[in-house]
Every structure is written in C-alpha cells, then in structure tokens.
N, C-alpha and C. Protein backbone atom coordinates (compact mmCIF):
# COMPACT_ATOMS: atom_id res chain seq x y z
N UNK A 1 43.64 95.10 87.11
CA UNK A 1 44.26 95.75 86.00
C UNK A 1 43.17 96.36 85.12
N UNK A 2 43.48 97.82 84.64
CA UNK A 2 42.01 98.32 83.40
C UNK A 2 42.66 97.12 82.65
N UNK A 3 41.25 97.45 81.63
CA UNK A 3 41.04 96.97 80.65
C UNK A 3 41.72 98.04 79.12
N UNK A 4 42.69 97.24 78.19
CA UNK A 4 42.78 98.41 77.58
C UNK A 4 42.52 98.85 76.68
N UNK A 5 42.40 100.42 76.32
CA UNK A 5 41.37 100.84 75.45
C UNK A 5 42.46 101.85 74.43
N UNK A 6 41.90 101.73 73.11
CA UNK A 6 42.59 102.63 72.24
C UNK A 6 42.79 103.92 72.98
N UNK A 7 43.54 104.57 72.58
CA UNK A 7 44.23 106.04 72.65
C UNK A 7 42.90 106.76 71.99
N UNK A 8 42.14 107.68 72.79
CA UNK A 8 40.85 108.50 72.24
C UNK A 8 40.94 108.67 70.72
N UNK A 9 42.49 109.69 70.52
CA UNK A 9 42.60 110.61 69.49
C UNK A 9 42.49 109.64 67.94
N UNK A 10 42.48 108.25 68.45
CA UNK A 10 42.40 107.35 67.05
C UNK A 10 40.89 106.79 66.99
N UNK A 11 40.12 106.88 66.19
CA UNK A 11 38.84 106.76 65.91
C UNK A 11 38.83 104.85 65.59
N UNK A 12 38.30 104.19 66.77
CA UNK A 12 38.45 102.48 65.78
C UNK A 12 36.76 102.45 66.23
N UNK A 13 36.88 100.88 65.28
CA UNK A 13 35.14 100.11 65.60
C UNK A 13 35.23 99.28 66.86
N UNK A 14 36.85 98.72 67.14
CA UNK A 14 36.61 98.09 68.21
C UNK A 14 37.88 98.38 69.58
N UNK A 15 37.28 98.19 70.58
CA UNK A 15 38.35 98.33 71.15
C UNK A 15 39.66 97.24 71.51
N UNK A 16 40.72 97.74 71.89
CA UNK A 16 41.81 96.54 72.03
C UNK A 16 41.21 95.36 72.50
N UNK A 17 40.48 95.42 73.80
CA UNK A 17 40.21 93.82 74.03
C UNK A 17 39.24 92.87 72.97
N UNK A 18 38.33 93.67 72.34
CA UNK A 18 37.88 93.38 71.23
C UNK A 18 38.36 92.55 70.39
N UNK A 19 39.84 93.04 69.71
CA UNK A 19 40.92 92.99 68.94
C UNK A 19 41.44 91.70 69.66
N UNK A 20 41.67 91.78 70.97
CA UNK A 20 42.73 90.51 71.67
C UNK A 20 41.50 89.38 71.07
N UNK A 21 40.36 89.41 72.30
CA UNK A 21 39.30 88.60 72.03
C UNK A 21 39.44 87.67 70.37
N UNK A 22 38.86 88.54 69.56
CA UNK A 22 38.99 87.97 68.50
C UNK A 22 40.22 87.32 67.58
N UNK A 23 41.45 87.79 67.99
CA UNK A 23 42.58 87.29 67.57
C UNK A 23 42.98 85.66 68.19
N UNK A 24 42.22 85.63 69.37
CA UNK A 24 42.48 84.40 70.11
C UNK A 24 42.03 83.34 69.55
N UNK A 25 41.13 84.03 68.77
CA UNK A 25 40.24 82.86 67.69
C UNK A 25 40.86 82.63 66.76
N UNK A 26 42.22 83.16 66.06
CA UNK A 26 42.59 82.95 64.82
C UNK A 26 43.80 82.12 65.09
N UNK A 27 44.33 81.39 64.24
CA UNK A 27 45.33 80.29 63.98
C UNK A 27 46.56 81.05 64.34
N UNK A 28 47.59 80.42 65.02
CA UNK A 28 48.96 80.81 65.53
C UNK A 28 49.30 81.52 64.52
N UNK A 29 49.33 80.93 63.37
CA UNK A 29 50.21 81.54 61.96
C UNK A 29 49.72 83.11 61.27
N UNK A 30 48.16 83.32 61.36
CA UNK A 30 48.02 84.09 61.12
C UNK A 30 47.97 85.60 62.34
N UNK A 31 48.14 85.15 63.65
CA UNK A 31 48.24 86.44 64.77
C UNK A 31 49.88 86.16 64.79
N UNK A 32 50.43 85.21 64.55
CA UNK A 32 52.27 86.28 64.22
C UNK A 32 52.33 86.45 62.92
N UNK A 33 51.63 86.96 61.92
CA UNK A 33 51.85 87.86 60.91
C UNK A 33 51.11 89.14 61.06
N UNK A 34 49.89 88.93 61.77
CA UNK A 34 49.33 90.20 62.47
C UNK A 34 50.55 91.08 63.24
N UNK A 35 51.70 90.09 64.08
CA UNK A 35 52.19 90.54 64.92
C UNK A 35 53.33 91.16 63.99
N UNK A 36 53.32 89.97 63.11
CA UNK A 36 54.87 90.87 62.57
C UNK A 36 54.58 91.81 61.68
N UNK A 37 53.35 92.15 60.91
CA UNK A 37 53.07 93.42 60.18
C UNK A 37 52.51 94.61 60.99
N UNK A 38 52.50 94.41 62.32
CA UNK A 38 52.47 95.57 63.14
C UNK A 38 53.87 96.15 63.97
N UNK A 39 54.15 95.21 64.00
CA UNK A 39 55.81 95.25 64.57
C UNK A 39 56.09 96.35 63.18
N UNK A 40 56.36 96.19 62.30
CA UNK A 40 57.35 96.50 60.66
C UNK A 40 56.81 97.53 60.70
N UNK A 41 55.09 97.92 60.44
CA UNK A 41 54.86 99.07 60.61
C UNK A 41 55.29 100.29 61.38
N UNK A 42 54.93 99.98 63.06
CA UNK A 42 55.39 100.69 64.25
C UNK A 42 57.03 100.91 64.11
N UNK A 43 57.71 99.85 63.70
CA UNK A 43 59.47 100.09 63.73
C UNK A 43 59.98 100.24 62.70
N UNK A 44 59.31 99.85 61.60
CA UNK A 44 60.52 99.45 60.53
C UNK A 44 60.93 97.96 60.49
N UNK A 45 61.82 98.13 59.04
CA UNK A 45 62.48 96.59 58.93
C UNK A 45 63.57 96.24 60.07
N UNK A 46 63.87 94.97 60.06
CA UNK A 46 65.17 94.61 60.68
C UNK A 46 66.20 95.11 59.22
N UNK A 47 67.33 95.54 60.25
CA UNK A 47 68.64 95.85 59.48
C UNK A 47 69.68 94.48 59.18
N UNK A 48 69.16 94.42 57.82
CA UNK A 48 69.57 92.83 57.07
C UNK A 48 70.98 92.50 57.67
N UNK A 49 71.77 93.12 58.01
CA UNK A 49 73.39 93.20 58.95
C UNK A 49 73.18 92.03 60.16
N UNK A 50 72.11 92.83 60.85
CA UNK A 50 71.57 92.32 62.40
C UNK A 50 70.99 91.14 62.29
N UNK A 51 70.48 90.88 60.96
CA UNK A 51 69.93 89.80 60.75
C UNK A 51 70.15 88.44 60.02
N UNK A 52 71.29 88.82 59.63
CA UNK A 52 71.63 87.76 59.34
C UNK A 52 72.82 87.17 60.40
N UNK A 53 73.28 88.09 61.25
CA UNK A 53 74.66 87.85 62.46
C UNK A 53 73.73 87.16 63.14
N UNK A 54 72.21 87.14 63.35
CA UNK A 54 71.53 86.50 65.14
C UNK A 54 71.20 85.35 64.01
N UNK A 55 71.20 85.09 62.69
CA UNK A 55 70.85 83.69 62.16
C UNK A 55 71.49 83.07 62.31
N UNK A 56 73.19 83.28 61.74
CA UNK A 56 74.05 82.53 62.00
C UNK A 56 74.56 82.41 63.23
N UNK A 57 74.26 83.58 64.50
CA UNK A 57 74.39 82.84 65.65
C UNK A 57 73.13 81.68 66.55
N UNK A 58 71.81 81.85 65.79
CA UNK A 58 71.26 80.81 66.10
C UNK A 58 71.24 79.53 65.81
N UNK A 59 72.20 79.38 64.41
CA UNK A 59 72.75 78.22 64.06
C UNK A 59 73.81 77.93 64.78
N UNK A 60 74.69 78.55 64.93
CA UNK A 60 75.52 78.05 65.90
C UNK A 60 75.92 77.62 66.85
N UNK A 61 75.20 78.05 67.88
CA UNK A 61 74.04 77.92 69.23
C UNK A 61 73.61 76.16 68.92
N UNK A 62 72.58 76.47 67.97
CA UNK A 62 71.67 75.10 67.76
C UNK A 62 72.85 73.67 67.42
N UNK A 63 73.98 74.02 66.38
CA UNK A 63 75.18 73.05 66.32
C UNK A 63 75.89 72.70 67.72
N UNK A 64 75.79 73.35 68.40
CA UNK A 64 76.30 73.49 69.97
C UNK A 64 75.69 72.12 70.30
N UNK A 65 74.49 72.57 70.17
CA UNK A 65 73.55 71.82 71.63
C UNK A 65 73.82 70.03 70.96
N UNK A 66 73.29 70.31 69.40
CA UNK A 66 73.32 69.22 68.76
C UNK A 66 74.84 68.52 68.77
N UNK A 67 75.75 69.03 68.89
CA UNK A 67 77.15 68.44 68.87
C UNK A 67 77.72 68.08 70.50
N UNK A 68 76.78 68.47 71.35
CA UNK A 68 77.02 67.66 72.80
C UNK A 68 78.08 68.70 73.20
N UNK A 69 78.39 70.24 72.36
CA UNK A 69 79.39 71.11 73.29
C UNK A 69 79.05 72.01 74.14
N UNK A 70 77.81 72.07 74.31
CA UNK A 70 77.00 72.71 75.38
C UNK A 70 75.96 71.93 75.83
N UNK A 71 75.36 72.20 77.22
CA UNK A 71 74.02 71.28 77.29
C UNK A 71 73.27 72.78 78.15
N UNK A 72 72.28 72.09 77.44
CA UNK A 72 70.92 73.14 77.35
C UNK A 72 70.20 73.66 79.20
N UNK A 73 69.82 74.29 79.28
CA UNK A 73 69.37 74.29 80.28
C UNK A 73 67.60 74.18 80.02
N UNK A 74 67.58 73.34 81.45
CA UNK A 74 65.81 72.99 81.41
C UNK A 74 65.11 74.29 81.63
N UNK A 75 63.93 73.86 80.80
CA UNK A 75 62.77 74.98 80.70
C UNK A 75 62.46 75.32 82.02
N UNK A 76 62.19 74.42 82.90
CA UNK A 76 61.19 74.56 84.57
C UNK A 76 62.76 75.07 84.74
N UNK A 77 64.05 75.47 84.66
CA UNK A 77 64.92 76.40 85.60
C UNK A 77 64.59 77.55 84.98
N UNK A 78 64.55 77.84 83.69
CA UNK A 78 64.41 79.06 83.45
C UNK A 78 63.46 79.72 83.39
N UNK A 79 62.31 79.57 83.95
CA UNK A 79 60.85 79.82 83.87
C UNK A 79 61.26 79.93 85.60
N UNK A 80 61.67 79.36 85.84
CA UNK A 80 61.70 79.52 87.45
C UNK A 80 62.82 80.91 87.90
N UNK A 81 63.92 80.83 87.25
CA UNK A 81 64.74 82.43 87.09
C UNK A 81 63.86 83.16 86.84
N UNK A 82 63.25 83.20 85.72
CA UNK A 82 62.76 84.62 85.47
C UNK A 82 61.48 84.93 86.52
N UNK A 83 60.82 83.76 86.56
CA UNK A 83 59.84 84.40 87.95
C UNK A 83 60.56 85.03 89.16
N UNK A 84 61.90 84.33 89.52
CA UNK A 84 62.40 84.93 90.55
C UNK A 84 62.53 86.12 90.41
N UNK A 85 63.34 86.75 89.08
CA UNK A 85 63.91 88.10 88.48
C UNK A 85 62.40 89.14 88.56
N UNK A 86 61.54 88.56 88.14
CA UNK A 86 60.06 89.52 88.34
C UNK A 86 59.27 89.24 89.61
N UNK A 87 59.97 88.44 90.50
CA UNK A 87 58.69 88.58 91.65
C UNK A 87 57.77 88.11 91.74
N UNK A 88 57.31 87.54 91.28
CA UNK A 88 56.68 86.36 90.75
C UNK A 88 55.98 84.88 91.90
C-alpha cells in the first residue's frame, strides 16, 4: 500500500503519516476530538433532529439488552461477519 501523502496543492510541514505517527502518541480523548473537529469542519454539524432520534434509539437498544428483551450478539460473530462480508 503507498504511503499517504497530502494533496500537493495544500502546502503542510508534515506529511499524513507524520500526522498518524504522532497522533498515536496522544491520549484516546484527545485524537477523537482531533477526529471530531475535523469531521465538523469537513461536514458540518449533525442535524440536532438526527441526533437526538439515534440517542434515544441508543437508549432504547441499551434498555433492550439490559431488560433481557433482546440478547446481544457476541463480538468474535460479528468481527467474524464482517471479515466474511470484506474478504478477509
């Protein structure tokens, strides 16, 4: 696989792997706010509508599992689907 490198037409000091490299060094908390103030930038906000319907369906979901009306499926099956789905 290359290695990948900024887009020419943007002038940086370092290149992406640079960027990966050194992010690997920083605390979980602060590379998903890296992630999520590049996300917001590149897209925009979430539409407060959308976002509050997938909260309250992740609560609901989560009351599920916790109230014994669904049972969860194991991690090693679904890690094992999706390798199947990609070939893997």
């Amino acid at each position: 696989m290359k290695p990948a490198a900024a887009p020419s037409h943007f002038p940086v000091a370092l290149t992406l792997d640079q960027i990966v490299e050194e992010a690997q060094q920083w605390p979980g908390d602060v590379v998903s706010d890296l992630v999520d103030r590049l996300m917001l930038a590149k897209h925009g906000g979430l539409d407060p509508g959308s976002d509050a319907a997938w909260r309250a369906e992740a609560h609901r979901r989560l009351a599920e599992l916790e109230n014994c009306t669904v049972q969860g499926v194991p991690l090693e099956d679904t890690l094992a689907k999706a390798h199947a789905i990609l070939g893997r």
